[in-house]
Every structure is written in C-alpha cells, then in structure tokens.
N, C-alpha and C. Protein backbone atom coordinates (compact mmCIF):
# COMPACT_ATOMS: atom_id res chain seq x y z
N UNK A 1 106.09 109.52 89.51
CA UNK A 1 106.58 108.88 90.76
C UNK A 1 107.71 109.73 91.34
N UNK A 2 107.57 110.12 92.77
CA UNK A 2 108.71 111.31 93.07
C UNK A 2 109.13 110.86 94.24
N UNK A 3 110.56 110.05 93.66
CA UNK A 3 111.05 109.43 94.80
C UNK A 3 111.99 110.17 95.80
N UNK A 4 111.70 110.38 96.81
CA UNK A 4 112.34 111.02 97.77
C UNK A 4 113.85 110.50 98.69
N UNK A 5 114.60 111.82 99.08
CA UNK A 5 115.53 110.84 99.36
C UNK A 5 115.16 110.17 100.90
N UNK A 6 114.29 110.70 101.58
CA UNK A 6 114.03 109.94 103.00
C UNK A 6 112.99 108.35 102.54
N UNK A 7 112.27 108.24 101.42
CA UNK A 7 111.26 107.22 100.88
C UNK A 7 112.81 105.96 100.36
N UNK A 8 114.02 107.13 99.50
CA UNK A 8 115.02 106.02 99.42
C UNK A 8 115.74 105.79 100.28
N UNK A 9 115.94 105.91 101.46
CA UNK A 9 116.59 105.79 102.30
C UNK A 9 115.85 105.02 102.90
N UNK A 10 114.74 104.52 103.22
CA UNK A 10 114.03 103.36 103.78
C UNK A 10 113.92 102.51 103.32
N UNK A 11 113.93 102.97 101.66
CA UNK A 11 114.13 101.39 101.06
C UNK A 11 115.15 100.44 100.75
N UNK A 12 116.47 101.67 100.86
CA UNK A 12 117.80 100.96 101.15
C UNK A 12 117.93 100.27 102.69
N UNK A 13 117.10 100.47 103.41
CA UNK A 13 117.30 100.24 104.79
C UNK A 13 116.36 98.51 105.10
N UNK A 14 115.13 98.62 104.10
CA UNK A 14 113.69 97.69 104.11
C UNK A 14 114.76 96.63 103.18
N UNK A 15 115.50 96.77 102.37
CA UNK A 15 116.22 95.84 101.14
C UNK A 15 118.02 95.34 101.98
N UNK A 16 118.29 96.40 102.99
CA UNK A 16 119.97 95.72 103.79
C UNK A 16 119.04 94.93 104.54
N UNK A 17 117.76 94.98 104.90
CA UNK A 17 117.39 94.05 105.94
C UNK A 17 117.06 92.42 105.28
C-alpha cells in the first residue's frame, strides 16, 4: 500500500470534513 502524500492529504481533508 503506497500512501502518497497528495492521497494523505485528501484524506486529512475527507476526515476535517
């Protein structure tokens, strides 16, 4: 699994929402 930092950055963004 190759988490990216733009893939984590959406999911910090999909999870403040």
């Amino acid at each position: 699994m190759g988490i990216d930092p733009s893939t984590l950055y959406r999911k910090i963004k999909s999870y403040s929402v």
